[in-house]
C-alpha atoms as a PDB file:
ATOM      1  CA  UNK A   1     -24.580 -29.041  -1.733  1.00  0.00           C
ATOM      2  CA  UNK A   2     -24.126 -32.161   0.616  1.00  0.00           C
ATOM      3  CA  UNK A   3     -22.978 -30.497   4.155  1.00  0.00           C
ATOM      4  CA  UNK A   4     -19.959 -33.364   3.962  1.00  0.00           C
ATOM      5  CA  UNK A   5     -18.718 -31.051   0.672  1.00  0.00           C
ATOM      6  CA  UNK A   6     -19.513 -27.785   1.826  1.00  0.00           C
ATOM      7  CA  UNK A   7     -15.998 -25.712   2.275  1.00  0.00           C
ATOM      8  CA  UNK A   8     -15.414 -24.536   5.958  1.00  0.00           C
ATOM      9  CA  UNK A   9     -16.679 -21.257   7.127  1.00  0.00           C
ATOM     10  CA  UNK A  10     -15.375 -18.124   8.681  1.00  0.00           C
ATOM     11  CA  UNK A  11     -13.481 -19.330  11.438  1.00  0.00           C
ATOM     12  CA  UNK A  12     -13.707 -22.821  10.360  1.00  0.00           C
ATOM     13  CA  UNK A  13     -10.288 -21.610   8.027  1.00  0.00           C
ATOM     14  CA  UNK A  14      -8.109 -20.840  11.892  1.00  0.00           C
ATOM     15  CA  UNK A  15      -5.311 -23.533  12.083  1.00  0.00           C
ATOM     16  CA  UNK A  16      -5.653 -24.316   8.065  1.00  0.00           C
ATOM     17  CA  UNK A  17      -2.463 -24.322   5.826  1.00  0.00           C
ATOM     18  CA  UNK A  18      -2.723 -21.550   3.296  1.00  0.00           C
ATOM     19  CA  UNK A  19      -2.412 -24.893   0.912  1.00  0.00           C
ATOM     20  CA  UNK A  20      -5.735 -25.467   1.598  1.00  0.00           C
ATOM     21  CA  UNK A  21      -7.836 -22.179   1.157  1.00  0.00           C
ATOM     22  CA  UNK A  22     -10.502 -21.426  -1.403  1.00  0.00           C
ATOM     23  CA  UNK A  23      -8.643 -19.172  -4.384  1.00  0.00           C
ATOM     24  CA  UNK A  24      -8.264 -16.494  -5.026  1.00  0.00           C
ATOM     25  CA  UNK A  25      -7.363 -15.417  -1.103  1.00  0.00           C
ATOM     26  CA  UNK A  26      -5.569 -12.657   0.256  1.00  0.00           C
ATOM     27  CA  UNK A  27      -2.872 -13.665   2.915  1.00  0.00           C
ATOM     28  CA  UNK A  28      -1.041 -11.692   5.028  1.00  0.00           C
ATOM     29  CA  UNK A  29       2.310 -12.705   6.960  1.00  0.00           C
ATOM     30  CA  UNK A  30       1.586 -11.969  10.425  1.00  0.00           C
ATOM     31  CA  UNK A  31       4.785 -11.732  11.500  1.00  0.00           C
ATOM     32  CA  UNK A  32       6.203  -9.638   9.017  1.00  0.00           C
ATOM     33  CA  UNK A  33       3.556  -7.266   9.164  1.00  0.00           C
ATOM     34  CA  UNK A  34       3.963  -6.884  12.905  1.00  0.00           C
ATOM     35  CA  UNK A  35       7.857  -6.049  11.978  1.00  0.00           C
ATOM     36  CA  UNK A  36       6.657  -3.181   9.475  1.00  0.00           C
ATOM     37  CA  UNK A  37       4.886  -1.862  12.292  1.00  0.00           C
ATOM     38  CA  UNK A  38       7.310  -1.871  14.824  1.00  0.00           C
ATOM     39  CA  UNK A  39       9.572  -0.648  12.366  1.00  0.00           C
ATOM     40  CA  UNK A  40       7.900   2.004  11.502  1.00  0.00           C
ATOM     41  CA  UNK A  41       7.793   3.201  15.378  1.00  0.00           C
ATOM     42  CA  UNK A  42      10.997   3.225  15.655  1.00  0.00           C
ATOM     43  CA  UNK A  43      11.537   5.485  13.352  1.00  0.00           C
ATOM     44  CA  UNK A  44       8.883   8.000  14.750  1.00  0.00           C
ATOM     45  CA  UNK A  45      10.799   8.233  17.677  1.00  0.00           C
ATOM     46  CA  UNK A  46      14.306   8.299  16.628  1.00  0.00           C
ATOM     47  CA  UNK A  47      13.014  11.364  14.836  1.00  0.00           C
ATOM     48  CA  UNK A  48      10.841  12.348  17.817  1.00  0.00           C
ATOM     49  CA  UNK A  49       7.791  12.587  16.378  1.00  0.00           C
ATOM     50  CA  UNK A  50       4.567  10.947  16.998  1.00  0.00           C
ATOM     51  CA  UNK A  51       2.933   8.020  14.471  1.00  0.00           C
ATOM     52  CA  UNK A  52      -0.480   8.263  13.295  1.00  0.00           C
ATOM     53  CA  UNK A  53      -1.160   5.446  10.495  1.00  0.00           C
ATOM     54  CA  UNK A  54      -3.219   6.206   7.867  1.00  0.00           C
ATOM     55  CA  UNK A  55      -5.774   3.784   7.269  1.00  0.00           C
ATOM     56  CA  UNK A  56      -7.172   5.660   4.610  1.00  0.00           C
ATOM     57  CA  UNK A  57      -7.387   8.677   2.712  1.00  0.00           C
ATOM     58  CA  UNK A  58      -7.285  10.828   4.715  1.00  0.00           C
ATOM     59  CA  UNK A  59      -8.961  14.694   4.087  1.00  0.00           C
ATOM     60  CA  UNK A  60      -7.307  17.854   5.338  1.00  0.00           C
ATOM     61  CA  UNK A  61      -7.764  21.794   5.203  1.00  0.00           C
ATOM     62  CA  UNK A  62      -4.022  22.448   3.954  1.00  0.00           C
ATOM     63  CA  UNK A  63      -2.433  20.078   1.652  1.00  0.00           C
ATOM     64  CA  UNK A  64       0.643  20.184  -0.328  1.00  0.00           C
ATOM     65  CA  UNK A  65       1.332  19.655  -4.276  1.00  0.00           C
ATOM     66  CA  UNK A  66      -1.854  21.316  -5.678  1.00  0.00           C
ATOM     67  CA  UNK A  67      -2.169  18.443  -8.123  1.00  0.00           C
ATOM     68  CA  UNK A  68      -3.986  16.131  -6.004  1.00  0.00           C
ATOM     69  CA  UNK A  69      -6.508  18.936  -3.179  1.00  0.00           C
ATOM     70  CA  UNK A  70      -5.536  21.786  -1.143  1.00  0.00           C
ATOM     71  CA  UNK A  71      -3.518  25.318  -1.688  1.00  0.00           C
ATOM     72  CA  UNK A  72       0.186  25.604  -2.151  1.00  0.00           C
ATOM     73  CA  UNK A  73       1.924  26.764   1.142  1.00  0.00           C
ATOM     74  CA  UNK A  74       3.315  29.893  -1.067  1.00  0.00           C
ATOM     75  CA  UNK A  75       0.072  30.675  -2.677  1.00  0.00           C
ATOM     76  CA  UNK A  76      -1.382  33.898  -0.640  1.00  0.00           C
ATOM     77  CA  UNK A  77      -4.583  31.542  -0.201  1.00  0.00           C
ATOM     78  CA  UNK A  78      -3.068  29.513   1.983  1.00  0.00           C
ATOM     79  CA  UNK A  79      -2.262  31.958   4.780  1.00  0.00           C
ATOM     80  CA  UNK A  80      -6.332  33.445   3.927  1.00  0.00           C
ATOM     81  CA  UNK A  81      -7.716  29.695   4.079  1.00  0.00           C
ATOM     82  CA  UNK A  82      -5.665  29.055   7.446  1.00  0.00           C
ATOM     83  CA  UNK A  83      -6.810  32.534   8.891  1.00  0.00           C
ATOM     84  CA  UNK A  84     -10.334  31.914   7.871  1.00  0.00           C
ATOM     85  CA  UNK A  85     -10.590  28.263   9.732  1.00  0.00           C
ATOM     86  CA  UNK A  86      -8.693  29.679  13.115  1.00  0.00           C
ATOM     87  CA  UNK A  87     -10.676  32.948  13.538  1.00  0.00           C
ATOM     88  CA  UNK A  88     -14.383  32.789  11.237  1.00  0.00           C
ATOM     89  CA  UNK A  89     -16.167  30.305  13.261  1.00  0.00           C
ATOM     90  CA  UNK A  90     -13.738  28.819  16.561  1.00  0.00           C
ATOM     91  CA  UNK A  91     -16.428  27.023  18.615  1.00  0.00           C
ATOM     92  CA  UNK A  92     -17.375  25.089  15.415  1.00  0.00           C
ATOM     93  CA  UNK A  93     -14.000  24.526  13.457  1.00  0.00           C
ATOM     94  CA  UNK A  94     -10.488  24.706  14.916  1.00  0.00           C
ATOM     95  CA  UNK A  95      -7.251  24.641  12.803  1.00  0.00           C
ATOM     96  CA  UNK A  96      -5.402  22.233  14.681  1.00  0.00           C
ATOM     97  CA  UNK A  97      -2.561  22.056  11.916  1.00  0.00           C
ATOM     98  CA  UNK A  98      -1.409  21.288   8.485  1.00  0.00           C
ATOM     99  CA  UNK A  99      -0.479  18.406   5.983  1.00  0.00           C
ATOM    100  CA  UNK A 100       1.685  17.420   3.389  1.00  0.00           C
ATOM    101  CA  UNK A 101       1.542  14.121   1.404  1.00  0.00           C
ATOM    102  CA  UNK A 102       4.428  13.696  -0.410  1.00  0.00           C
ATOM    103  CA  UNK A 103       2.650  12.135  -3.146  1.00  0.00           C
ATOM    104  CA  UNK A 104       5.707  13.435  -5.709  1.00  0.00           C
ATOM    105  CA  UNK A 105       8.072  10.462  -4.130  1.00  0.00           C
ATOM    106  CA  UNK A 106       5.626   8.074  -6.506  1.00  0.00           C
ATOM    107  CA  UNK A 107       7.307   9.266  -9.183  1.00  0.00           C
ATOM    108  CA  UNK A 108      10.747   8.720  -7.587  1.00  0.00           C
ATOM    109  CA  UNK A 109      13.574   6.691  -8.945  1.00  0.00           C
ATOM    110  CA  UNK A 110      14.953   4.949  -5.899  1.00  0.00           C
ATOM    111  CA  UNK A 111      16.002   6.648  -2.332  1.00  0.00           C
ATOM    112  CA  UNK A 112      17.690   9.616  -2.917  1.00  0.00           C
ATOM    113  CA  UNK A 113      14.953  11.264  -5.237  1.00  0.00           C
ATOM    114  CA  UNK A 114      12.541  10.305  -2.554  1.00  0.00           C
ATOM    115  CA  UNK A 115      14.626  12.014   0.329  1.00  0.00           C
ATOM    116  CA  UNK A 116      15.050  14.861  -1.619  1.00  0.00           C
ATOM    117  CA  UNK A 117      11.677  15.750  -2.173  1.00  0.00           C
ATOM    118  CA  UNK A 118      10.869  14.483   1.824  1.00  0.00           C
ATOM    119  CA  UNK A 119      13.375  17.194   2.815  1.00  0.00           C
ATOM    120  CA  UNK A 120      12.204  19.830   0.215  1.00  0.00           C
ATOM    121  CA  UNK A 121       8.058  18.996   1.339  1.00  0.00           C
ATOM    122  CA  UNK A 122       9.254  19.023   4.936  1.00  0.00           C
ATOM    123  CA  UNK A 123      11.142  22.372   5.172  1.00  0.00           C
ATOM    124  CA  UNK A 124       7.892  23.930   2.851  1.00  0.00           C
ATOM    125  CA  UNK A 125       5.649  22.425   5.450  1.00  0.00           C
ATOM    126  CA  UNK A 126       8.474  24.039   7.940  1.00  0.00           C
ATOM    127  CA  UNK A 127       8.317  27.865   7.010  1.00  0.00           C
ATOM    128  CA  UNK A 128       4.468  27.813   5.945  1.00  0.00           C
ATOM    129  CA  UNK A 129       3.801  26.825   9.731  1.00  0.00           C
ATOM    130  CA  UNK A 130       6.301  30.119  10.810  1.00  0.00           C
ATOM    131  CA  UNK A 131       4.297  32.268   8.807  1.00  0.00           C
ATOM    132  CA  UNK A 132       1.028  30.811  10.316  1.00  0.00           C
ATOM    133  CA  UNK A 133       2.499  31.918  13.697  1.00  0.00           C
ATOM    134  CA  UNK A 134       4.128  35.012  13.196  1.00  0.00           C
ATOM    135  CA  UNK A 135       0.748  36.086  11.611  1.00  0.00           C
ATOM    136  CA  UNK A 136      -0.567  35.019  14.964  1.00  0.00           C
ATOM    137  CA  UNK A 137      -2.479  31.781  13.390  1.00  0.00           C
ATOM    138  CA  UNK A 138      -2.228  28.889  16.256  1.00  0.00           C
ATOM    139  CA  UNK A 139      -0.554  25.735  14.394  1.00  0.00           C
ATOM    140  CA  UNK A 140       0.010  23.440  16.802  1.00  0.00           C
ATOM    141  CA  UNK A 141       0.576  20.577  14.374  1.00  0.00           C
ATOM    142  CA  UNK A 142       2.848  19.682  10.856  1.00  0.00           C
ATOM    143  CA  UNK A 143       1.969  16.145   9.990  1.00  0.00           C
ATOM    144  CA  UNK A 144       3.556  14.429   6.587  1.00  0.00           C
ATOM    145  CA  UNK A 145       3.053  11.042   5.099  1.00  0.00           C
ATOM    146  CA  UNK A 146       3.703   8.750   2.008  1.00  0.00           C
ATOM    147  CA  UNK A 147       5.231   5.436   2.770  1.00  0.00           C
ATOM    148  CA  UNK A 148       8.552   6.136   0.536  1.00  0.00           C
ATOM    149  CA  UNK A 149       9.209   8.968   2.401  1.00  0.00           C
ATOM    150  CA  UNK A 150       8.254   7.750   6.023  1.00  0.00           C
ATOM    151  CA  UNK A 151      10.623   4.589   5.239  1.00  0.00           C
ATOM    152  CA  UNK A 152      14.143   6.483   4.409  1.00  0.00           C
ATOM    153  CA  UNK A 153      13.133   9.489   6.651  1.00  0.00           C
ATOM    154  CA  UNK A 154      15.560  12.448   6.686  1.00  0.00           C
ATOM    155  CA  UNK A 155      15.981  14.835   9.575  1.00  0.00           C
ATOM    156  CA  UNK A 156      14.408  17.390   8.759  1.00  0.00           C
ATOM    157  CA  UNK A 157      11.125  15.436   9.592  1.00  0.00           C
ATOM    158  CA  UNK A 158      12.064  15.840  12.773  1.00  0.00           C
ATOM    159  CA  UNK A 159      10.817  19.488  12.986  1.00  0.00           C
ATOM    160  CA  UNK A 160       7.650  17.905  12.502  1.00  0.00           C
ATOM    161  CA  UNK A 161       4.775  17.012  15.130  1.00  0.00           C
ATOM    162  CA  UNK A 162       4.163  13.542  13.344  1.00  0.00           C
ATOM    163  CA  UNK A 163       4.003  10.981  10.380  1.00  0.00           C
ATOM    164  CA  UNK A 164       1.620   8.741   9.413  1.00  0.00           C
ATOM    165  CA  UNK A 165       2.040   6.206   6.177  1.00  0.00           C
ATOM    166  CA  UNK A 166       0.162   4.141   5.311  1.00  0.00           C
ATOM    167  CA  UNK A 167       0.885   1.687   2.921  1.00  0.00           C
ATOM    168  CA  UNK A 168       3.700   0.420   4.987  1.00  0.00           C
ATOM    169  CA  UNK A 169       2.156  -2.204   7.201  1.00  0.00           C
ATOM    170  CA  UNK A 170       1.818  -4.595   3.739  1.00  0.00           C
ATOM    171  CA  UNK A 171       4.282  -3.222   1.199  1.00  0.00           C
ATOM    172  CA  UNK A 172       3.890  -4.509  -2.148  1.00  0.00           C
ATOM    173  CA  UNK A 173       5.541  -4.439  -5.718  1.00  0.00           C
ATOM    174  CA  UNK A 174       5.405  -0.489  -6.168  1.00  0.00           C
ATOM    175  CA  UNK A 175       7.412  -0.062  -2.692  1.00  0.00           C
ATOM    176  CA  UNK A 176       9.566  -2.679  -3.658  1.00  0.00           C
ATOM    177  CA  UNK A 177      10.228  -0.800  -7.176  1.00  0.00           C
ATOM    178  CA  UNK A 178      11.039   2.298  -5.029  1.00  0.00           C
ATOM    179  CA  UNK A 179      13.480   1.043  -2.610  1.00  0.00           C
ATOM    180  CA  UNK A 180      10.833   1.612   0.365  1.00  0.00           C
ATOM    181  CA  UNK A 181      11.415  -1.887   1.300  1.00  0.00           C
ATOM    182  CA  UNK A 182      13.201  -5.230   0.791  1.00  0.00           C
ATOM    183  CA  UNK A 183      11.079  -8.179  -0.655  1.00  0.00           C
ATOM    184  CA  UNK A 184      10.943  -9.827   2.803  1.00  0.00           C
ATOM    185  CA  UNK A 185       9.342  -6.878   4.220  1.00  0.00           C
ATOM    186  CA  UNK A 186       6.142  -7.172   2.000  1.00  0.00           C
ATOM    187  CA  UNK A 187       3.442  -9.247   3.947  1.00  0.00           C
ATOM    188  CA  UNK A 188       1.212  -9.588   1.488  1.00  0.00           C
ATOM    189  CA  UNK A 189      -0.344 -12.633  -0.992  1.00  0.00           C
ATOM    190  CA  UNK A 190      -3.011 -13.093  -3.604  1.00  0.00           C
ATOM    191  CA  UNK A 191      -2.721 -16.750  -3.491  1.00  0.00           C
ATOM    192  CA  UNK A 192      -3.942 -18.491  -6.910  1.00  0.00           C
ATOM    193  CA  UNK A 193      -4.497 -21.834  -8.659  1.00  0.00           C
ATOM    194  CA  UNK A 194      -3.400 -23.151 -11.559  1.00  0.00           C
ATOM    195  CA  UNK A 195      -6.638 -23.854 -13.717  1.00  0.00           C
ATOM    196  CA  UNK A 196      -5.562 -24.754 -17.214  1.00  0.00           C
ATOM    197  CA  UNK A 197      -2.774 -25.475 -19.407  1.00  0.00           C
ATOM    198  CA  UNK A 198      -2.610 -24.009 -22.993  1.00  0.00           C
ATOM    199  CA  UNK A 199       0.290 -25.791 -24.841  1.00  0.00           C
ATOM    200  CA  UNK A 200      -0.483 -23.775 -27.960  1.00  0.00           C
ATOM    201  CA  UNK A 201      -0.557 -20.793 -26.618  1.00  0.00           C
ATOM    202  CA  UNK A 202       2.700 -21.276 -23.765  1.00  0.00           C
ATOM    203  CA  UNK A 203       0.314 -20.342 -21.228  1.00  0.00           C
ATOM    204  CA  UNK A 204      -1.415 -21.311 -17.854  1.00  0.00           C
ATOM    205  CA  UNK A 205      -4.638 -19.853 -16.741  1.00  0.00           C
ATOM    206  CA  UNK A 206      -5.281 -19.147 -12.958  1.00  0.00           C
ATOM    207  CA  UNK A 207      -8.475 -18.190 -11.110  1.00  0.00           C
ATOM    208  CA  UNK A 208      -7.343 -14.633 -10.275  1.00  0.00           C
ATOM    209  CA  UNK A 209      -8.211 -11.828 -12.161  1.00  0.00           C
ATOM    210  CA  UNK A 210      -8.370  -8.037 -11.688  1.00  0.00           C
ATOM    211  CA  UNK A 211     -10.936  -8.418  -9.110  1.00  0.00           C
ATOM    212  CA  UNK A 212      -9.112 -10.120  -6.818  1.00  0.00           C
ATOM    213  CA  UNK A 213      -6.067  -8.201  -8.440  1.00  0.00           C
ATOM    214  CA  UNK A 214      -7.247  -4.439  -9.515  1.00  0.00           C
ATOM    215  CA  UNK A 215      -5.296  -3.092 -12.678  1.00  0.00           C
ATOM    216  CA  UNK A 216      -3.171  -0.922 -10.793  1.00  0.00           C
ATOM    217  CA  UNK A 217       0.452  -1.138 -12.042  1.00  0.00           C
ATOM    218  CA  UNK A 218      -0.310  -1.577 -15.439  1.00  0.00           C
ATOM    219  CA  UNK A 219      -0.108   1.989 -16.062  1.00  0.00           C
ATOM    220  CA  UNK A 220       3.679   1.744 -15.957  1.00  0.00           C
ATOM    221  CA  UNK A 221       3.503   0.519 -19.762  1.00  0.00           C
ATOM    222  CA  UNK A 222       3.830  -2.880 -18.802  1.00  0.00           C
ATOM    223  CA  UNK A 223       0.182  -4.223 -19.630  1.00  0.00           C
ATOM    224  CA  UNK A 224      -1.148  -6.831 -16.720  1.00  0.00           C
ATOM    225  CA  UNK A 225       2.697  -7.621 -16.153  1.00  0.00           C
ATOM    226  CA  UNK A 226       2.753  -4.457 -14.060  1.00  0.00           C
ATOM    227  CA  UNK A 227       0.181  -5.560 -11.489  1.00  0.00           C
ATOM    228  CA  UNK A 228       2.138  -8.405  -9.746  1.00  0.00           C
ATOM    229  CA  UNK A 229       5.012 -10.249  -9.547  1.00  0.00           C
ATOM    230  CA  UNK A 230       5.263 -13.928  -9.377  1.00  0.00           C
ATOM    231  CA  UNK A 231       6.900 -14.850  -5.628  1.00  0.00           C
ATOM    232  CA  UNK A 232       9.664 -17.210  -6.950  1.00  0.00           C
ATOM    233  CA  UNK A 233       9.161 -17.601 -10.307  1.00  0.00           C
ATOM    234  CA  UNK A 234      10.897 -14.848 -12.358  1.00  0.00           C
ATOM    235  CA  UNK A 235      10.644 -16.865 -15.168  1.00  0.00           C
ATOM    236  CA  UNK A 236       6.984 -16.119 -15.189  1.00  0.00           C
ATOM    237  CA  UNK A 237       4.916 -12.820 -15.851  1.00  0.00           C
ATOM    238  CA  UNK A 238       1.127 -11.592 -16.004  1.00  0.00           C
ATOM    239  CA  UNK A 239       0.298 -11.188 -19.416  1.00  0.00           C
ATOM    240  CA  UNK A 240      -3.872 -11.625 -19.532  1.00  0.00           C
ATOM    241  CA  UNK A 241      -6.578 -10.045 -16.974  1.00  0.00           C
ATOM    242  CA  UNK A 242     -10.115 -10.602 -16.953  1.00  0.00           C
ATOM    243  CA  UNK A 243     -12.693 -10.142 -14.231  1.00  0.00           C
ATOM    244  CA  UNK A 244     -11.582 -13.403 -12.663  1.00  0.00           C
ATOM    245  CA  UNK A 245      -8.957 -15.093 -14.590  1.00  0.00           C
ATOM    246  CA  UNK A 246      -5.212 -14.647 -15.286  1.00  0.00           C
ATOM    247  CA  UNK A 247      -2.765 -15.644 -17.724  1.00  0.00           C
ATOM    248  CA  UNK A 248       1.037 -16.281 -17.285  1.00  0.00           C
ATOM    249  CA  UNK A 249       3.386 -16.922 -19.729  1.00  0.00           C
ATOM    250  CA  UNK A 250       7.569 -17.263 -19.329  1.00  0.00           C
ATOM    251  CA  UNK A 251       9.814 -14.369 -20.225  1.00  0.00           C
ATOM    252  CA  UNK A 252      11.423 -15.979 -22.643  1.00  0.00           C
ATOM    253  CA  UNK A 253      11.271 -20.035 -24.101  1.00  0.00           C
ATOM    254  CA  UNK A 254       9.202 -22.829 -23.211  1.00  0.00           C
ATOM    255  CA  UNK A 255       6.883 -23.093 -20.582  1.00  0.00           C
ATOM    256  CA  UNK A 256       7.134 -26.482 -17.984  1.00  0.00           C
ATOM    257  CA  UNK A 257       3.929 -27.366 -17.476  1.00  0.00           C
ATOM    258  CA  UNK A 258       4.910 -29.995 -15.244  1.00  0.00           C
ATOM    259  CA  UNK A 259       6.485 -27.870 -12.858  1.00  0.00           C
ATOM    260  CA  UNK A 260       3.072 -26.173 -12.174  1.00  0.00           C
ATOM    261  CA  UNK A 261       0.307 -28.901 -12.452  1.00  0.00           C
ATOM    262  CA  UNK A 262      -3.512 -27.859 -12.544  1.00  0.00           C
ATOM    263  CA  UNK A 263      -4.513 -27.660  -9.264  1.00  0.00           C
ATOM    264  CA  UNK A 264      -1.045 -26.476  -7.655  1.00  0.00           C
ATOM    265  CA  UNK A 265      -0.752 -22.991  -5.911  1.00  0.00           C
ATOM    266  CA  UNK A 266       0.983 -19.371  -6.803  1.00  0.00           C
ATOM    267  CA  UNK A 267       1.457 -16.413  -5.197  1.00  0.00           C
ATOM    268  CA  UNK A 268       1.474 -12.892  -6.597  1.00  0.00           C
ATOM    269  CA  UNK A 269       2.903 -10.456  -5.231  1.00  0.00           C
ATOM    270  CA  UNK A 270       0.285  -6.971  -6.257  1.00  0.00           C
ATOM    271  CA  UNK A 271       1.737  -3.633  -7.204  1.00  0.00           C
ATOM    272  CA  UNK A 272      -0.337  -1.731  -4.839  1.00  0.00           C
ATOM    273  CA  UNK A 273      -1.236  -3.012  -1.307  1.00  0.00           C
ATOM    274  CA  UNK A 274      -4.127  -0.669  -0.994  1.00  0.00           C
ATOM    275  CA  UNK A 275      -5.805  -1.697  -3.993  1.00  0.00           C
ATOM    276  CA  UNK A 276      -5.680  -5.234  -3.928  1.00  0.00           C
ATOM    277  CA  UNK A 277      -6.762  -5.450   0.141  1.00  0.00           C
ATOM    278  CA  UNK A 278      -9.899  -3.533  -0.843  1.00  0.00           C
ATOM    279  CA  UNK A 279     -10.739  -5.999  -3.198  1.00  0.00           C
ATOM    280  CA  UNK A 280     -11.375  -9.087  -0.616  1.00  0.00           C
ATOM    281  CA  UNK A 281     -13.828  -9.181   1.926  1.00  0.00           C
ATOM    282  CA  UNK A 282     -11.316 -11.245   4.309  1.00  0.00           C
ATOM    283  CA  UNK A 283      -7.903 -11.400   5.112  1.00  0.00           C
ATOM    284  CA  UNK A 284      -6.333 -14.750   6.363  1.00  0.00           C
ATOM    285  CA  UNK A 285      -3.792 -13.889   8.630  1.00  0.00           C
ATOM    286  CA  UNK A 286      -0.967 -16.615   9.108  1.00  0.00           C
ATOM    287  CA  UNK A 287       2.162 -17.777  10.514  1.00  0.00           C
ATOM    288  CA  UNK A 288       4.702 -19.409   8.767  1.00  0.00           C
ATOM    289  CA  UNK A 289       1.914 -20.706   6.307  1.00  0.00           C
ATOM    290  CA  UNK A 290      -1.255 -21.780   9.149  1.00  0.00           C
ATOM    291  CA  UNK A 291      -3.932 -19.293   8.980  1.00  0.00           C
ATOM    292  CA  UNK A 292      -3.797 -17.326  12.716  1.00  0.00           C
ATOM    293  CA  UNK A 293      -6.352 -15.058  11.901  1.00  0.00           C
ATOM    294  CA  UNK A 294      -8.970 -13.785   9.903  1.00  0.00           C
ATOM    295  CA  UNK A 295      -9.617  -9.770   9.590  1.00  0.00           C
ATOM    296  CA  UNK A 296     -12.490  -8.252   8.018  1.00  0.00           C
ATOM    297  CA  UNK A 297     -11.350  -4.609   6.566  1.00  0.00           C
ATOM    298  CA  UNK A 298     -14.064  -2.339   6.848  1.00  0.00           C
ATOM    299  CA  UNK A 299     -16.482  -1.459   4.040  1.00  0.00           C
ATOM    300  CA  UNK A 300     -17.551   2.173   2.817  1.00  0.00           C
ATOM    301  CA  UNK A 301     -16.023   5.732   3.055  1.00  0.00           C
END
């Protein structure tokens, strides 16, 4: 390719409009994510506990809800597991506390089911680290997370040591579904163009598919339309996914092709942060719509 037609590079994209990126792209709203943040901190200390974000998965000795890893804090393993890490081997492995992800608050309908089970996890996590100590097990730590709990905490988190969500600092459609957030407080984009019209067919094809995407979301019953949400268009929903192509179609009626020419932008709004982030190899970080930044997540485990 000619080097007058070659497409900028890496930081080439810094003081571009998002208008002008190569699709699929995953943007970020600086500013908003910065808010979720500091947000988030507040929180933390209102309740007087520390913040520790969770970038990733993160793997622990004691876990909660046996469905995912871990023991049951009522199961007599727990108390043998904890005893075993404090006293079998101390200049090699210390116990330096327990966790609980409160990953039954995904299956929540809206805030008060998801403070319930944050008060019922945290009072668990409560009593399991009493009998740690009365059985003369050190426990100097109780640490909890899930972003739908962390973002309507109740006070009885505040018997803990710390939190740390993770999903938080983007949002997406699943927080959004369970009240975690409003739909300004989700900083994240995959931004997409409109490649084809299908009259035929009331359809429009875009250059995003699940790999730009992932397929999370559709296992809600709602087929691709579960994996984003159209920002501004609620006429419009996901109904096709292939490796890199999408298809939207309107709820109902007729589709106006004019009002979304070949060529012109969308932006989807995913189901699951997490997911979708892992997907892209950059991030282009902007403010109010110029590209500030670009981050580069880090690969591997």
């Amino acid at each position: 390719m000619p080097p007058s037609l070659r497409p900028p590079q890496g930081s080439a994209w810094l003081g571009r409009r998002l208008e002008e990126l190569p699709t699929p792209a995953l943007a970020v709203a600086e500013g908003t994510a910065r808010r979720n943040a500091e947000r988030m901190l507040q929180r933390c200390r209102a309740l007087g506990v520390r913040l520790r974000p969770h970038v990733k998965t993160h793997k622990t000795l004691v876990r909660m809800f046996d469905r995912l890893v871990g023991v049951r804090p009522t199961e007599p393993g727990a108390l043998e597991l904890a005893r075993a890490v404090a006293q079998s081997a101390p200049r090699r492995v210390a116990l330096v506390g327990v966790y609980a992800h409160c990953g039954d608050t995904y299956q929540c309908a809206g805030v008060p089911e998801v403070q319930a089970v944050a008060r019922a996890t945290a009072a668990a996590l409560g009593r399991f680290v009493d009998m740690l100590r009365q059985a003369g097990v050190p426990c100097p730590e109780a640490s909890m997370g899930s972003t739908p709990s962390c973002s309507h905490p109740v006070p009885e988190m505040g018997a803990l040591t710390e939190l740390h969500p993770g999903n938080y600092l983007f949002y997406d459609l699943q927080q959004l579904q369970l009240g975690s957030c409003a739909p300004q407080d989700v900083a994240l984009r995959v931004l997409t163009r409109v490649l084809g019209h299908y009259p035929r067919r009331n359809q429009l094809l875009v250059d995003c598919g699940w790999a730009a995407l992932s397929l999370h979301g559709q296992q809600q019953g709602q087929g691709p339309a579960g994996c984003a949400a159209v920002e501004g268009h609620p006429e419009l929903r996901l109904v096709g996914l292939t490796q890199e192509h999408g298809l939207l179609e309107p709820v109902s009626g007729a589709l106006d092709f004019d009002r979304f020419p070949v060529g012109s932008m969308l932006a989807l709004i995913p189901f699951h942060a997490c997911a979708t982030a892992a997907m892209h190899p950059v991030y282009y970080v902007h403010d109010e719509g110029r590209v500030v930044a670009l981050w580069h997540p880090v690969r591997g485990w």
